[in-house]
PDB file of N, CA and C in Angstrom:
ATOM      1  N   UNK A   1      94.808  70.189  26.598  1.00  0.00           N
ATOM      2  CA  UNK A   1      96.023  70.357  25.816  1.00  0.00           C
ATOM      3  C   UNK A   1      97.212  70.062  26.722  1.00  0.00           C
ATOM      4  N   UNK A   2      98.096  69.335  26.426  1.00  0.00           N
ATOM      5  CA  UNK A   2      99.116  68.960  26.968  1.00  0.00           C
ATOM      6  C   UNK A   2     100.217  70.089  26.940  1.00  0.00           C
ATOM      7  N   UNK A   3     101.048  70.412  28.143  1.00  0.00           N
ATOM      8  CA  UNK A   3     102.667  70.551  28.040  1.00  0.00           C
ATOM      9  C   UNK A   3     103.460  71.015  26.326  1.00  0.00           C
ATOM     10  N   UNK A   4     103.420  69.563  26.587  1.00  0.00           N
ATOM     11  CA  UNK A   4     104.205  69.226  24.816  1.00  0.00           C
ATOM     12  C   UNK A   4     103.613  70.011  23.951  1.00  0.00           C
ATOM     13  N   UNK A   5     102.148  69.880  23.577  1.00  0.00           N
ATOM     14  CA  UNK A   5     101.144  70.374  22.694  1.00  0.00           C
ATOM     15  C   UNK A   5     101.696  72.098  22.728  1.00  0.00           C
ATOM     16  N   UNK A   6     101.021  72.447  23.724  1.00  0.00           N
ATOM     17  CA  UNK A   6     101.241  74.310  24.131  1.00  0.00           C
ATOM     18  C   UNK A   6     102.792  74.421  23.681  1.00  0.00           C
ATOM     19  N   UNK A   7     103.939  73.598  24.105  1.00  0.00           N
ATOM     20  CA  UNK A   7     105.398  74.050  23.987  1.00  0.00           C
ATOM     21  C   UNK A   7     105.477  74.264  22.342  1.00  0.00           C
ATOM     22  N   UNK A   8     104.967  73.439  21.572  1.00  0.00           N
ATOM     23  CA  UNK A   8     104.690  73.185  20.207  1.00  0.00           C
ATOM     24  C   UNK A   8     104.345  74.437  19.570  1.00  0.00           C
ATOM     25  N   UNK A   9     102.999  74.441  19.689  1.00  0.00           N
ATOM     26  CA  UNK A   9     102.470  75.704  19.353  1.00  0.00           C
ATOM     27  C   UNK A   9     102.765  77.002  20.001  1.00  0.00           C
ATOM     28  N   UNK A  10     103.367  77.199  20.953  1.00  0.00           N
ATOM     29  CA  UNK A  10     104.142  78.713  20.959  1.00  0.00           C
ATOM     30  C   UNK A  10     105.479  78.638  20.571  1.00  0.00           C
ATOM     31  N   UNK A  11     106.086  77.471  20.058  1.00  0.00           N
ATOM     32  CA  UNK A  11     107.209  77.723  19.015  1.00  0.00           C
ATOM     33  C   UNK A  11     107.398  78.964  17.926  1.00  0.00           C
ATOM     34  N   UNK A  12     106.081  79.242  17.334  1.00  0.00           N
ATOM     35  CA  UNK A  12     106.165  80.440  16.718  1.00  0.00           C
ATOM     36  C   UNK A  12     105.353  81.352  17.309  1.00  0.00           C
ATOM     37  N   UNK A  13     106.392  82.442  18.076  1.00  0.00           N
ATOM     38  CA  UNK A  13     105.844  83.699  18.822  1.00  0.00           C
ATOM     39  C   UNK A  13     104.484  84.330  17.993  1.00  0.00           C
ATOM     40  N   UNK A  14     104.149  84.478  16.656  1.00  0.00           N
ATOM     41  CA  UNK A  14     103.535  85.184  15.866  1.00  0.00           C
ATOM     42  C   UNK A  14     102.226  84.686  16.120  1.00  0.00           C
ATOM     43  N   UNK A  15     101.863  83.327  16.863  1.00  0.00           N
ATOM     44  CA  UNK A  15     101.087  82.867  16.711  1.00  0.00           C
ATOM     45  C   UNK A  15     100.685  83.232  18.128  1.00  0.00           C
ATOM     46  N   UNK A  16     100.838  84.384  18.842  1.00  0.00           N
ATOM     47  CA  UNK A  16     100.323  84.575  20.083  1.00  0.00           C
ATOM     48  C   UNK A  16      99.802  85.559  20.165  1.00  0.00           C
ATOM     49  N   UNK A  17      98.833  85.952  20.725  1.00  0.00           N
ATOM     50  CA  UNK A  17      97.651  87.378  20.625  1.00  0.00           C
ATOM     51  C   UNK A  17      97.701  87.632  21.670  1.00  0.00           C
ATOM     52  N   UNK A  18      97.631  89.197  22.102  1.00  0.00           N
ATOM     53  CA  UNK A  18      97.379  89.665  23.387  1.00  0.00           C
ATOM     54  C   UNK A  18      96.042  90.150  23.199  1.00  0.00           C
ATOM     55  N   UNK A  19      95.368  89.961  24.029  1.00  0.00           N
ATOM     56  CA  UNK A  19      93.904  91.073  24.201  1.00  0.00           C
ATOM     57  C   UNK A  19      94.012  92.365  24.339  1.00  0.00           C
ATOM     58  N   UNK A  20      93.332  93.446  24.250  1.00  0.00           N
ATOM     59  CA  UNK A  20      92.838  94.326  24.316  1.00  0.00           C
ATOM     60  C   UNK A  20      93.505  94.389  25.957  1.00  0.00           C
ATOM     61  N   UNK A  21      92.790  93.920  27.000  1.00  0.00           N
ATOM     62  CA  UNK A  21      92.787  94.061  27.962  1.00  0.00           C
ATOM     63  C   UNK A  21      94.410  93.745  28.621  1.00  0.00           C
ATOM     64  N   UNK A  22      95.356  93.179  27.577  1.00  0.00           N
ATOM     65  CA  UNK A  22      96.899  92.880  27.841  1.00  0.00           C
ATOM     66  C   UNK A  22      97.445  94.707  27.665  1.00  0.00           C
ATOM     67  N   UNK A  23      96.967  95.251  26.607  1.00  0.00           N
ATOM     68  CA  UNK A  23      97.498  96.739  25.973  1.00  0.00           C
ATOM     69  C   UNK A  23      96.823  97.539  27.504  1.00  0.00           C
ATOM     70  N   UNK A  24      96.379  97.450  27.818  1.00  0.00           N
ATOM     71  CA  UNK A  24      95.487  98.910  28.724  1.00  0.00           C
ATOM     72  C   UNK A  24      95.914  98.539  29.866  1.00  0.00           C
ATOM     73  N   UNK A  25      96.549  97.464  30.273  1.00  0.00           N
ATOM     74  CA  UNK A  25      97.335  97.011  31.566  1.00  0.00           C
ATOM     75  C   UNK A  25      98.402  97.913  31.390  1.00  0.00           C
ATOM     76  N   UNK A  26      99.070  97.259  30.162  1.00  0.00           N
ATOM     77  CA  UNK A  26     100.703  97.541  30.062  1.00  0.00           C
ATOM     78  C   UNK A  26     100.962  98.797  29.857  1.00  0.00           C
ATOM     79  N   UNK A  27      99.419  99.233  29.342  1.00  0.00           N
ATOM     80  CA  UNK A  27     100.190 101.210  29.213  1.00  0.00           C
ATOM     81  C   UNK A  27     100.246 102.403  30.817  1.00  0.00           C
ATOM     82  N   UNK A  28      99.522 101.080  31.784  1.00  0.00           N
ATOM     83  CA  UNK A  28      99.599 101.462  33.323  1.00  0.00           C
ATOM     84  C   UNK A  28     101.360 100.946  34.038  1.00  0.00           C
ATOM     85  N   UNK A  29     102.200 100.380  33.067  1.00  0.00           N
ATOM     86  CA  UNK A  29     103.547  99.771  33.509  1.00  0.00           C
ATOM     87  C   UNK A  29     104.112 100.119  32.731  1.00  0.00           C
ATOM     88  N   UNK A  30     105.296  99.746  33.332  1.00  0.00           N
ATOM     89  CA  UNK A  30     106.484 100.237  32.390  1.00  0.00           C
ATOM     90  C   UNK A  30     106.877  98.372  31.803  1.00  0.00           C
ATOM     91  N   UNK A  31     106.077  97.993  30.904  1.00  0.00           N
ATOM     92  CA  UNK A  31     106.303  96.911  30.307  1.00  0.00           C
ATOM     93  C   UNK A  31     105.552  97.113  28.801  1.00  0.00           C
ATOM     94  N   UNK A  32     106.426  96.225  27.573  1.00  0.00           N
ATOM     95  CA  UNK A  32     105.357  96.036  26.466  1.00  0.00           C
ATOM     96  C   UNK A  32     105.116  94.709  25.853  1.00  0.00           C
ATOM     97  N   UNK A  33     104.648  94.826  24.696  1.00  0.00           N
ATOM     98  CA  UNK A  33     104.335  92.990  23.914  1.00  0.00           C
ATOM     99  C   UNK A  33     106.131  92.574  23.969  1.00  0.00           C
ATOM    100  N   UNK A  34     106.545  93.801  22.982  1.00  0.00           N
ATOM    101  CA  UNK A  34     107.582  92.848  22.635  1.00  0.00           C
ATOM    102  C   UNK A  34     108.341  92.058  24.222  1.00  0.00           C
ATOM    103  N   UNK A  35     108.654  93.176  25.027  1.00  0.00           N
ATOM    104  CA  UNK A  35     108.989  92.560  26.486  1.00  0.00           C
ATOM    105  C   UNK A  35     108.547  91.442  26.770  1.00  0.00           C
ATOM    106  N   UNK A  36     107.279  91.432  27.005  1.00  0.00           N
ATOM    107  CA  UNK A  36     107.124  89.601  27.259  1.00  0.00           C
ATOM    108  C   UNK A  36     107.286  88.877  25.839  1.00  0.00           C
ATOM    109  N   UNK A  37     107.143  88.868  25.195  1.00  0.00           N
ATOM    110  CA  UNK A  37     107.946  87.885  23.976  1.00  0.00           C
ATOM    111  C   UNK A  37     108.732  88.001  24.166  1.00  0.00           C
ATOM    112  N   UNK A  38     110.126  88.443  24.489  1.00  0.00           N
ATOM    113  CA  UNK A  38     111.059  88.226  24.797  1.00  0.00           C
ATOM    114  C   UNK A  38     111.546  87.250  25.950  1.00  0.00           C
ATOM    115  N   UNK A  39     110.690  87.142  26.468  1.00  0.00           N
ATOM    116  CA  UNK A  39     111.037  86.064  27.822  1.00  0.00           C
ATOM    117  C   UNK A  39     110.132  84.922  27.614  1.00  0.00           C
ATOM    118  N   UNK A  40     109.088  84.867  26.927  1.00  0.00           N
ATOM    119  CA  UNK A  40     108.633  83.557  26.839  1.00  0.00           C
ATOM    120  C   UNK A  40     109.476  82.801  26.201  1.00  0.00           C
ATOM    121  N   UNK A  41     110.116  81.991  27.425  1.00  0.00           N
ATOM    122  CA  UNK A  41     110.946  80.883  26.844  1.00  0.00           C
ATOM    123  C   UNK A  41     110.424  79.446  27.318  1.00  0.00           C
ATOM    124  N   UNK A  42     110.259  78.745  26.478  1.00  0.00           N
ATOM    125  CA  UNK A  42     109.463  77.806  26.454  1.00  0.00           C
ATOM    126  C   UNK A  42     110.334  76.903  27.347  1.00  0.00           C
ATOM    127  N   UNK A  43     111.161  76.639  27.520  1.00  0.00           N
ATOM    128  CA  UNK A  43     111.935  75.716  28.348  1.00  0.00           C
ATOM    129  C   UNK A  43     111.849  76.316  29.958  1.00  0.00           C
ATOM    130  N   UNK A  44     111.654  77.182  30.241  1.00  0.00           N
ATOM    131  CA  UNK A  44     110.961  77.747  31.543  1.00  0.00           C
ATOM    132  C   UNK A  44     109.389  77.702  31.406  1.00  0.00           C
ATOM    133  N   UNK A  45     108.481  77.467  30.830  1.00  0.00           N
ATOM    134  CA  UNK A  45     106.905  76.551  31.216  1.00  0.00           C
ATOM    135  C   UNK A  45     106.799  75.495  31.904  1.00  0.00           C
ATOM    136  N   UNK A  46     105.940  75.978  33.209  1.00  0.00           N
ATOM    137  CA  UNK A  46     106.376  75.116  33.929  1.00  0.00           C
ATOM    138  C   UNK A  46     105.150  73.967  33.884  1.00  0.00           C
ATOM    139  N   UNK A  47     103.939  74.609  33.429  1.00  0.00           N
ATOM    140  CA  UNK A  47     102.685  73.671  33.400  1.00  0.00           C
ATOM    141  C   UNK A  47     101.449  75.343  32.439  1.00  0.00           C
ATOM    142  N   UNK A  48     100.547  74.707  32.056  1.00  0.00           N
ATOM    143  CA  UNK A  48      99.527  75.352  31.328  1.00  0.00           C
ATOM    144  C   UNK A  48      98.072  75.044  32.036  1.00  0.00           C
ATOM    145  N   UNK A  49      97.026  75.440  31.884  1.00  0.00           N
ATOM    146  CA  UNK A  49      95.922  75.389  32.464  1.00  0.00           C
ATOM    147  C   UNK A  49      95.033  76.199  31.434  1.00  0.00           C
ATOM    148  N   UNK A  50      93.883  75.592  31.141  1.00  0.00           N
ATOM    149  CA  UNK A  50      92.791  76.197  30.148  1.00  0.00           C
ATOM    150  C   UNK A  50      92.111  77.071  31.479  1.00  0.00           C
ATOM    151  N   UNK A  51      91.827  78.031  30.191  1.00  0.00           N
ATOM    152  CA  UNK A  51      90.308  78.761  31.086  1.00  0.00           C
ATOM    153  C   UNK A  51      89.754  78.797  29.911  1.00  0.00           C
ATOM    154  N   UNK A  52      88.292  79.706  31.019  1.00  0.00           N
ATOM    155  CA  UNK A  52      86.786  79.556  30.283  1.00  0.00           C
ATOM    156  C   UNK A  52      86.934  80.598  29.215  1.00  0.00           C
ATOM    157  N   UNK A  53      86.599  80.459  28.236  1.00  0.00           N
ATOM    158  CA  UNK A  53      86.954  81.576  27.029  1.00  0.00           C
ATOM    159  C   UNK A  53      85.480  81.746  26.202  1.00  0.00           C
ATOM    160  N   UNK A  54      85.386  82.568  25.284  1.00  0.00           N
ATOM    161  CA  UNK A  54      84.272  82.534  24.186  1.00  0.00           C
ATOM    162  C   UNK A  54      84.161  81.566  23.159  1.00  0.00           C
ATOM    163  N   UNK A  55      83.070  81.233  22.710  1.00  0.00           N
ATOM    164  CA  UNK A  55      83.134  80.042  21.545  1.00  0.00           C
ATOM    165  C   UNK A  55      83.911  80.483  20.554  1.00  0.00           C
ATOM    166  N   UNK A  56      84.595  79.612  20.041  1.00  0.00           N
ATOM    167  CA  UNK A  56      85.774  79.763  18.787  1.00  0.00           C
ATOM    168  C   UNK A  56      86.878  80.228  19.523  1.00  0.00           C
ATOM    169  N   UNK A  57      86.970  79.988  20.563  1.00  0.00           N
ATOM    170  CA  UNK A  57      88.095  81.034  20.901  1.00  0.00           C
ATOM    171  C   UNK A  57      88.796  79.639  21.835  1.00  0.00           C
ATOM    172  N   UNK A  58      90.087  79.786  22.038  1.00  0.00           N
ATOM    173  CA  UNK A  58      90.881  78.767  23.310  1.00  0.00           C
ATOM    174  C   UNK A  58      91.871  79.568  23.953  1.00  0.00           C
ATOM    175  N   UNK A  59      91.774  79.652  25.566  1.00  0.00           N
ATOM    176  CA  UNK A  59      92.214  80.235  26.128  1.00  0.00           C
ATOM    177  C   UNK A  59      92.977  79.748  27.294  1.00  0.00           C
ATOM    178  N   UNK A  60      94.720  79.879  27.372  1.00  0.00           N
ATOM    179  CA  UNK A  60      95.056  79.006  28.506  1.00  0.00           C
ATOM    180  C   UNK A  60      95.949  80.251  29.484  1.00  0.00           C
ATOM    181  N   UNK A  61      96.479  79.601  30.424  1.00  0.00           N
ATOM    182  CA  UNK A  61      97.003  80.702  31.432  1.00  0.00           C
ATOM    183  C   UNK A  61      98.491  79.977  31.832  1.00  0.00           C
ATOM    184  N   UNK A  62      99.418  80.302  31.102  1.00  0.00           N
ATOM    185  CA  UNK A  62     100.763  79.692  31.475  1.00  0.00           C
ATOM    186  C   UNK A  62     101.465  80.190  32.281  1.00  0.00           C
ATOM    187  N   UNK A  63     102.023  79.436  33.339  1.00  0.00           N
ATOM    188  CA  UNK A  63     102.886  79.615  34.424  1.00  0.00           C
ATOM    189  C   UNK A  63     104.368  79.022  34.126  1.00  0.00           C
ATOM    190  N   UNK A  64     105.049  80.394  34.280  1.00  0.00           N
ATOM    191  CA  UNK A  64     106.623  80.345  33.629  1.00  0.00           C
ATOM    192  C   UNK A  64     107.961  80.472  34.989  1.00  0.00           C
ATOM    193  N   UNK A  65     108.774  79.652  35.198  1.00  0.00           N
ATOM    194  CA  UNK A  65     109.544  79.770  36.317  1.00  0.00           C
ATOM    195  C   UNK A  65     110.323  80.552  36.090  1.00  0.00           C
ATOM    196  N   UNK A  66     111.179  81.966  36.590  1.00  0.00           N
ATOM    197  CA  UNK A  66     111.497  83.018  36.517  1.00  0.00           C
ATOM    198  C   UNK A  66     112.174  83.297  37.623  1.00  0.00           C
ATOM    199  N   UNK A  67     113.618  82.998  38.126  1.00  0.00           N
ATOM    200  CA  UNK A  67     114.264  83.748  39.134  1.00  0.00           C
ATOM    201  C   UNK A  67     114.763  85.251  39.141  1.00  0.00           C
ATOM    202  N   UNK A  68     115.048  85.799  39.883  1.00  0.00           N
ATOM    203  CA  UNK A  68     115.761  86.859  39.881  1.00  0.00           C
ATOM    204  C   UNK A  68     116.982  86.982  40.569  1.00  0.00           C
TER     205      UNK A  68
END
C-alpha cells in the first residue's frame, strides 16, 4: 500500500480501530483514543510499513514526524 493509498484511507478517522491491546496500554498512561486521533495528521506521515497480521485482517505501522 502506498503513502497516497494509507493518506486516503485515514481521511476518515472512523475508519481506524485500536486493538484491545491499544486500551490496556493507554489505561497504564495518561493518554486516550480520542488523544491520538487528535494528532493523526496526515500531512505529518512520514512513510507506512505493513506488518504480519491475521487473515482478513491488514495491518500497518505508521511513522508520524512530531516536534516538540
Amino acid at each position: 500500500m502506498s503513502l497516497e493509498e494509507v493518506q486516503e484511507f485515514l481521511s476518515t478517522a472512523h475508519r481506524i480501530h485500536f486493538k484491545e491491546h491499544f486500551h490496556i496500554r493507554t489505561a497504564q498512561r495518561p493518554i486516550s483514543e480520542k488523544m491520538v486521533r487528535k494528532h493523526l495528521v496526515l500531512d505529518k506521515l512520514l512513510k507506512v510499513e505493513s506488518q504480519p497480521s491475521r487473515i482478513g485482517e491488514k495491518k500497518y505501522n505508521g511513522v508520524f514526524a512530531y516536534l516538540r
